[in-house]
N, C-alpha and C. Protein backbone atom coordinates (compact mmCIF):
# COMPACT_ATOMS: atom_id res chain seq x y z
N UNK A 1 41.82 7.74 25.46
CA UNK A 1 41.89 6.88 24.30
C UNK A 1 41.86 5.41 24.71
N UNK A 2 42.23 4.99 25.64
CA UNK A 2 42.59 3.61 26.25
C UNK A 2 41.01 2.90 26.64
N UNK A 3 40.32 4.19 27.33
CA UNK A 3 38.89 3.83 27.54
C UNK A 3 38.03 3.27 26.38
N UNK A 4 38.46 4.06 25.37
CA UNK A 4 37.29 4.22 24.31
C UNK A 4 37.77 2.46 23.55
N UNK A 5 39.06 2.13 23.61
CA UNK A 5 39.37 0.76 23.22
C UNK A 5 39.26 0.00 23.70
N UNK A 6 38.99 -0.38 25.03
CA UNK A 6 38.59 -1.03 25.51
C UNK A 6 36.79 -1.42 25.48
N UNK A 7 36.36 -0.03 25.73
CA UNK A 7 34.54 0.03 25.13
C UNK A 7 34.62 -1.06 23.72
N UNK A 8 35.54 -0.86 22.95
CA UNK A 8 35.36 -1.01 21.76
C UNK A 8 35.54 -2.63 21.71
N UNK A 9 36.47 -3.03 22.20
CA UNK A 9 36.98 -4.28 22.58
C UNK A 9 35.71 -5.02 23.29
N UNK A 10 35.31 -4.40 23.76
CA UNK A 10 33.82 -5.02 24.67
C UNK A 10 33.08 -5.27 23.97
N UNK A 11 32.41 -4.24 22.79
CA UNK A 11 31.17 -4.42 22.52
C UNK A 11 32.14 -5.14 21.07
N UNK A 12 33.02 -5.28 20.73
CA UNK A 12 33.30 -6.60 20.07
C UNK A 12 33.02 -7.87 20.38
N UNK A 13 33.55 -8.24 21.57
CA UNK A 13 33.06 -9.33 21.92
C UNK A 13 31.71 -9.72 22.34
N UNK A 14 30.99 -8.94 23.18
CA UNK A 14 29.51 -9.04 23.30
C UNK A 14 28.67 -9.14 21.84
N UNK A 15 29.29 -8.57 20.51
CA UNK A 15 28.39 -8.97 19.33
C UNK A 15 28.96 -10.27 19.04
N UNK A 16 30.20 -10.54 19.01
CA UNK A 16 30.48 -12.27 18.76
C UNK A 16 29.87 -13.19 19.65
N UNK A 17 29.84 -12.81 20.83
CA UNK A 17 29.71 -14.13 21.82
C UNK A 17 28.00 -14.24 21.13
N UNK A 18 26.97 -13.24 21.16
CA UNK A 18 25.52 -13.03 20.58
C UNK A 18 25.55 -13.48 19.43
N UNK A 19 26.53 -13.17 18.09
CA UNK A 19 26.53 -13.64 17.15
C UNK A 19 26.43 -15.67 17.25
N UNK A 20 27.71 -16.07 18.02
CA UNK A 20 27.63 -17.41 18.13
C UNK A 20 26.55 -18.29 18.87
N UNK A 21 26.19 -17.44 19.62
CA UNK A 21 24.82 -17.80 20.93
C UNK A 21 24.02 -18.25 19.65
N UNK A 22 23.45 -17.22 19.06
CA UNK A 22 22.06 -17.47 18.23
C UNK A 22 22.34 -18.36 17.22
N UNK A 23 23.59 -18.57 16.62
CA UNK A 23 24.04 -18.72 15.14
C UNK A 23 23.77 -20.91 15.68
N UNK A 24 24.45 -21.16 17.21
CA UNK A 24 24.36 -22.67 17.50
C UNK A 24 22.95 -22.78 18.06
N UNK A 25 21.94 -21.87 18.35
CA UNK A 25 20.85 -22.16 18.48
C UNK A 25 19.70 -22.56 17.29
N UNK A 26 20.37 -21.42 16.19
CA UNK A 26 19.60 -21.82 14.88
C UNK A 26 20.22 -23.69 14.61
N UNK A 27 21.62 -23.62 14.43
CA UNK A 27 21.82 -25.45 14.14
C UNK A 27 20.85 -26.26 14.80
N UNK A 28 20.58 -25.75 16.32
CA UNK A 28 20.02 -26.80 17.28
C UNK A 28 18.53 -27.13 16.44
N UNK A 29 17.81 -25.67 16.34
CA UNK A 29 16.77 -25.88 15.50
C UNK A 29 16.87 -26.42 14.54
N UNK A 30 17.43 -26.24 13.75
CA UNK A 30 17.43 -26.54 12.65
C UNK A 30 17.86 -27.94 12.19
N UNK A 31 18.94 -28.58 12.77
CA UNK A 31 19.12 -29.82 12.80
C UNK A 31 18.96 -31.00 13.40
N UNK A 32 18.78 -30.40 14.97
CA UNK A 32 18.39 -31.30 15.87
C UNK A 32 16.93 -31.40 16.25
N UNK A 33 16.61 -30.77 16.44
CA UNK A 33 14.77 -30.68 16.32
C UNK A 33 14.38 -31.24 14.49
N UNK A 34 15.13 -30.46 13.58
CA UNK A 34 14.30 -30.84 12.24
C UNK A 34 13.26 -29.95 11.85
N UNK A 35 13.04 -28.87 12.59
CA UNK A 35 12.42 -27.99 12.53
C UNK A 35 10.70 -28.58 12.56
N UNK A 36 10.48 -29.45 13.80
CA UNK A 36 9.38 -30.28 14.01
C UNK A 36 8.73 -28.92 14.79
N UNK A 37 9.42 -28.53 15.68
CA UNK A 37 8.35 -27.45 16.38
C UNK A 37 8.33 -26.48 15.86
N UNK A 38 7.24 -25.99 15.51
CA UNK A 38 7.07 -24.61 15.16
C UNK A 38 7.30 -23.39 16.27
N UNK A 39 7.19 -23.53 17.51
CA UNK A 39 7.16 -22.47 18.32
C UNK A 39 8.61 -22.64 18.48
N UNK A 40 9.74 -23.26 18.70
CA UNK A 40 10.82 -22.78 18.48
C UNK A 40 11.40 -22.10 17.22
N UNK A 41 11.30 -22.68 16.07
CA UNK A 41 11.26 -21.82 14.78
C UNK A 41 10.89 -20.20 15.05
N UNK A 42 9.61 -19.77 16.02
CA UNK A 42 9.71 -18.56 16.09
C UNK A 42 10.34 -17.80 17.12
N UNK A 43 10.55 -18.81 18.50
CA UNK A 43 11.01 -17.80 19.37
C UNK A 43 12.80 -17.92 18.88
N UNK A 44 12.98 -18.43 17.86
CA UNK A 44 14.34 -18.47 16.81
C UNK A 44 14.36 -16.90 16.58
N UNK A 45 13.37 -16.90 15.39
CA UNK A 45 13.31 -15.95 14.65
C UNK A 45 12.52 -14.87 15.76
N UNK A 46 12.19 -14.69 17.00
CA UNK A 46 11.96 -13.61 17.29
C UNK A 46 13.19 -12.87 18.20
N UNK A 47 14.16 -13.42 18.86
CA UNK A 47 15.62 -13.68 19.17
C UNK A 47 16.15 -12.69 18.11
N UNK A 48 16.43 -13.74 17.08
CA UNK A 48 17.39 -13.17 16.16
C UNK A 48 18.02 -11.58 16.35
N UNK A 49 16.31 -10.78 16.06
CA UNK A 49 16.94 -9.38 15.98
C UNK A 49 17.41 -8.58 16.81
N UNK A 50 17.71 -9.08 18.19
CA UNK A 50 18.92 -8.79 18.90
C UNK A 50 19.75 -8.19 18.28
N UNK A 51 20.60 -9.11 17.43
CA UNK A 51 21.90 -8.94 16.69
C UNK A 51 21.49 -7.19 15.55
N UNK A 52 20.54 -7.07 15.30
CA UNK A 52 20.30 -5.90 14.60
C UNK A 52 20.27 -5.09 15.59
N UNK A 53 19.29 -5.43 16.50
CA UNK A 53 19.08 -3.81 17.42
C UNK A 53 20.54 -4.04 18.42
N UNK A 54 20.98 -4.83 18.53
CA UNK A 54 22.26 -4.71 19.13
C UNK A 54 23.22 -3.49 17.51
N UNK A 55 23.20 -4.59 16.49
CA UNK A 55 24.09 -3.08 15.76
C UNK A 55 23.43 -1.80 15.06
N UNK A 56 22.30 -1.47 15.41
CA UNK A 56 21.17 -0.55 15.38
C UNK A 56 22.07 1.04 16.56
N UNK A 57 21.95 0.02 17.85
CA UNK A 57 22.25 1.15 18.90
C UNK A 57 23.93 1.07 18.54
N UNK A 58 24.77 0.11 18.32
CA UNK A 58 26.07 0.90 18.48
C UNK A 58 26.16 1.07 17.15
N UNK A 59 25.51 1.54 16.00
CA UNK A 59 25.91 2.04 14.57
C UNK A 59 25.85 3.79 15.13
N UNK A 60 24.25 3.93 15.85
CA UNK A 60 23.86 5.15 15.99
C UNK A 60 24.84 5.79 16.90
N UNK A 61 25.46 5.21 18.08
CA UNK A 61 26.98 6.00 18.53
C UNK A 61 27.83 5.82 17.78
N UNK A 62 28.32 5.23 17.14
CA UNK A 62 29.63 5.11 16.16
C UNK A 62 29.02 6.88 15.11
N UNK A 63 28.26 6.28 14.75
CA UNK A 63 27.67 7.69 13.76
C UNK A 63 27.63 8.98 14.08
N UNK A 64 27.90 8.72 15.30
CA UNK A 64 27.96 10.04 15.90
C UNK A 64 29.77 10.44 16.47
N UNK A 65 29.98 9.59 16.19
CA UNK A 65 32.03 9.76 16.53
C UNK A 65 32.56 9.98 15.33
N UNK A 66 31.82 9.67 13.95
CA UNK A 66 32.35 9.72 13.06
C UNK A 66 31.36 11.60 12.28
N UNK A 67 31.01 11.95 13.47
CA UNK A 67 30.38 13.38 12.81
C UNK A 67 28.44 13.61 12.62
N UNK A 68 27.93 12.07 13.03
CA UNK A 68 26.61 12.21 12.38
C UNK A 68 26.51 12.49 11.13
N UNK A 69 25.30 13.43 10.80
CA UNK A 69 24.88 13.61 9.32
C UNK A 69 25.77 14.58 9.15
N UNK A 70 26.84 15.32 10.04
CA UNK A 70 27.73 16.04 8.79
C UNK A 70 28.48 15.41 8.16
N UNK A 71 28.83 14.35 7.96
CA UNK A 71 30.16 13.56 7.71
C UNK A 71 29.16 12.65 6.64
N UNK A 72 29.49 12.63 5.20
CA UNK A 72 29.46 11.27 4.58
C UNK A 72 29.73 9.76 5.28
N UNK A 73 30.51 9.39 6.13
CA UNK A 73 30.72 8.39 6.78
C UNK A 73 29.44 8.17 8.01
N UNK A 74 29.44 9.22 8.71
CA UNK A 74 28.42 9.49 9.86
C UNK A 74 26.98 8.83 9.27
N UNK A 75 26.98 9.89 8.26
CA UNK A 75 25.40 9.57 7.76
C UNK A 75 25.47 8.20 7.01
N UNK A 76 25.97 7.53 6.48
CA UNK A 76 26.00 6.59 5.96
C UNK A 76 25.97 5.10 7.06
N UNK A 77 26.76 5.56 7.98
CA UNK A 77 26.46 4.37 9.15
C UNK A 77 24.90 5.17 10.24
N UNK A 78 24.45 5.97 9.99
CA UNK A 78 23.39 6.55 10.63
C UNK A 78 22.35 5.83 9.68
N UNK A 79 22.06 6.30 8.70
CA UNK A 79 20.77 5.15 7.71
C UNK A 79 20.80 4.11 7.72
N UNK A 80 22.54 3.39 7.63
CA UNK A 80 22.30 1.66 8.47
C UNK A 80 21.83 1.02 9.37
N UNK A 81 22.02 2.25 10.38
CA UNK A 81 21.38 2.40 11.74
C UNK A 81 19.95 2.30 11.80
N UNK A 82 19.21 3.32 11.30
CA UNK A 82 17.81 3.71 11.34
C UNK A 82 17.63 2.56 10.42
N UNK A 83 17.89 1.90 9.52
CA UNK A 83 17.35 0.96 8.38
C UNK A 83 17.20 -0.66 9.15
N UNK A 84 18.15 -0.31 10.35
CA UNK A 84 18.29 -2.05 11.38
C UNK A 84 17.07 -1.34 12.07
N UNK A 85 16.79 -0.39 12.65
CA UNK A 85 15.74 0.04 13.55
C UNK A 85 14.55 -0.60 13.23
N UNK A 86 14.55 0.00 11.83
CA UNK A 86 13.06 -0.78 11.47
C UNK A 86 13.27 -2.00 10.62
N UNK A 87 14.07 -3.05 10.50
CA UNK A 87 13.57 -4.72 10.54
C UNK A 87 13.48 -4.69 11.92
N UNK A 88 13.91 -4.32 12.86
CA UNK A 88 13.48 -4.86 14.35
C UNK A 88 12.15 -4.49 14.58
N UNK A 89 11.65 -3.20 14.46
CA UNK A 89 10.51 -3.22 14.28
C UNK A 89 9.20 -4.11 13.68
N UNK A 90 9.90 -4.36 12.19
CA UNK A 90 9.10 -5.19 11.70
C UNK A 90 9.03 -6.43 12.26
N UNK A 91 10.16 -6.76 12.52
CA UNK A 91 10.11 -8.09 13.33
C UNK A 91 9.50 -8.67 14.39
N UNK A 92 9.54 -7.66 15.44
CA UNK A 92 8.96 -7.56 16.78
C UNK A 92 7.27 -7.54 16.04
N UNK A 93 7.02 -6.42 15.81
CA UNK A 93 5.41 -6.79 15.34
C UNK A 93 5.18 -7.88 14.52
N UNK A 94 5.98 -8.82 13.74
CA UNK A 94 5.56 -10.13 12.97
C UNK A 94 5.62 -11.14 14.85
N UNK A 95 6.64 -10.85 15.85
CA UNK A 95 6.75 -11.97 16.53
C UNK A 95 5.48 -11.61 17.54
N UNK A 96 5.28 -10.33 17.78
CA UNK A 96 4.01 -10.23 18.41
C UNK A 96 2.50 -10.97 18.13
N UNK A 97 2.20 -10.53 16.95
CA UNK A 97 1.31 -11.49 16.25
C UNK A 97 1.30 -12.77 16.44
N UNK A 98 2.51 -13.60 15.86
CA UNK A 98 2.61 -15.27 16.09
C UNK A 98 2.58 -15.32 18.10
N UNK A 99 3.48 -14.93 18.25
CA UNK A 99 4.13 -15.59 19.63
C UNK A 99 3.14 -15.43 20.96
N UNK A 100 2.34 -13.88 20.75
CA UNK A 100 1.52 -12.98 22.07
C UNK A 100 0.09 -13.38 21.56
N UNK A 101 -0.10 -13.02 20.08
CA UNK A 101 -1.71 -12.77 19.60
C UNK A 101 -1.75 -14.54 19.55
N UNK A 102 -0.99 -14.92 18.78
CA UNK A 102 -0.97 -16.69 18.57
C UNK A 102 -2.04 -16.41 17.18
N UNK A 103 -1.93 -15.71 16.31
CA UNK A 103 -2.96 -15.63 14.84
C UNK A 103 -1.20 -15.53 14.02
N UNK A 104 -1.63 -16.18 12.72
CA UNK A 104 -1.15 -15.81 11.56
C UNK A 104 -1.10 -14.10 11.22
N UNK A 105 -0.16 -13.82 10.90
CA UNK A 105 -0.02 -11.75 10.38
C UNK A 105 -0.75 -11.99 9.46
N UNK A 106 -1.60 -10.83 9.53
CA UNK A 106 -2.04 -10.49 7.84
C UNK A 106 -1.14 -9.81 7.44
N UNK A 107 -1.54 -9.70 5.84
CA UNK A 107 -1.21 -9.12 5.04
C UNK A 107 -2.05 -8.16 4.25
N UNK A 108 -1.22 -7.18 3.98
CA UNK A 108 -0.42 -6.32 4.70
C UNK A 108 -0.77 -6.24 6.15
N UNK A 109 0.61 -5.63 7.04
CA UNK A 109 0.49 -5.44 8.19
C UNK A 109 1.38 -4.60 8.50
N UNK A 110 1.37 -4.58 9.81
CA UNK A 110 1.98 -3.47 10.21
C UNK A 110 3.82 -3.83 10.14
N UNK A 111 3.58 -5.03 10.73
CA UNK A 111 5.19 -5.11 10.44
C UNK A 111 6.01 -4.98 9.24
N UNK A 112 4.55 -4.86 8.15
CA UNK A 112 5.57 -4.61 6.61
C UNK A 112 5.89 -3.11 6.36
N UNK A 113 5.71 -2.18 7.36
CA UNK A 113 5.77 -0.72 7.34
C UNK A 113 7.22 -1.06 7.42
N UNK A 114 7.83 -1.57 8.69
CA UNK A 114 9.24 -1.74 9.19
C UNK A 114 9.78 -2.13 8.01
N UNK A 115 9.73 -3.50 7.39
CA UNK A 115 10.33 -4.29 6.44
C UNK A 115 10.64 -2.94 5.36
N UNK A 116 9.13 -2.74 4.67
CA UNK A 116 9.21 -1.86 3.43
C UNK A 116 10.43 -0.25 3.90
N UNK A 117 10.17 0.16 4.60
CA UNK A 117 11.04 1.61 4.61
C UNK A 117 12.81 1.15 4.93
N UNK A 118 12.81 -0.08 5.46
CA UNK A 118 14.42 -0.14 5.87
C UNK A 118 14.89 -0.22 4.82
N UNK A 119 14.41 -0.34 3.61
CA UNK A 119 15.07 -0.76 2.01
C UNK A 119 15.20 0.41 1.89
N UNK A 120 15.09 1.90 1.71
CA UNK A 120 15.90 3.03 1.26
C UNK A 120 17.03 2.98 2.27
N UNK A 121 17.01 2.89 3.70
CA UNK A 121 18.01 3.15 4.49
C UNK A 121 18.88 2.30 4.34
């Protein structure tokens, strides 16, 4: 039991310290630049979803301590899970496009597969 609180204690702090990392990087953008560069604006927003696929993977173990899909609780933090999966998805393929291809996404695209299905989950 001592182990598992301490795990727990960890990946508390590793989502805060990530939470605050990104949260004073957006100010930096955002206030101190003025949002003059565009390529920081995205490697902003391609960053970001860390913080999802960071609570993506520990929703999907939590979901599984709490029973998985047998458990109302399980499954309910399991579709939160799978529903962060894919904005990261979507995301990653919107930052691929801008950041790797260097083109504007069309529309539709692939990254709106991600976007569109995480809304039932």
């Amino acid at each position: 039991m001592k182990a598992h609180r301490f795990n727990s204690l960890f990946v508390r702090k590793i989502a805060v310290i990530l939470f605050l990392l990104l949260s004073l990087w957006w100010v930096y953008v955002s206030f101190i630049l003025n949002n003059e560069s565009i390529n920081s604006n995205l490697f902003w927003a391609a960053s970001y979803q860390l913080m999802a696929l960071f609570g993506a993977i520990f929703g999907s173990i939590i979901s599984k301590s709490w029973g998985g899909f047998k458990s109302i609780v399980g499954r309910t933090i399991a579709f939160f899970s799978i529903g962060l999966f894919l904005q990261v998805f979507g995301q990653s393929v919107f930052s691929f496009y801008n950041l790797i291809l260097e083109v504007e996404i069309p529309y539709p695209s692939l990254a709106d597969i991600g976007y569109f299905f995480s809304i039932p989950f």
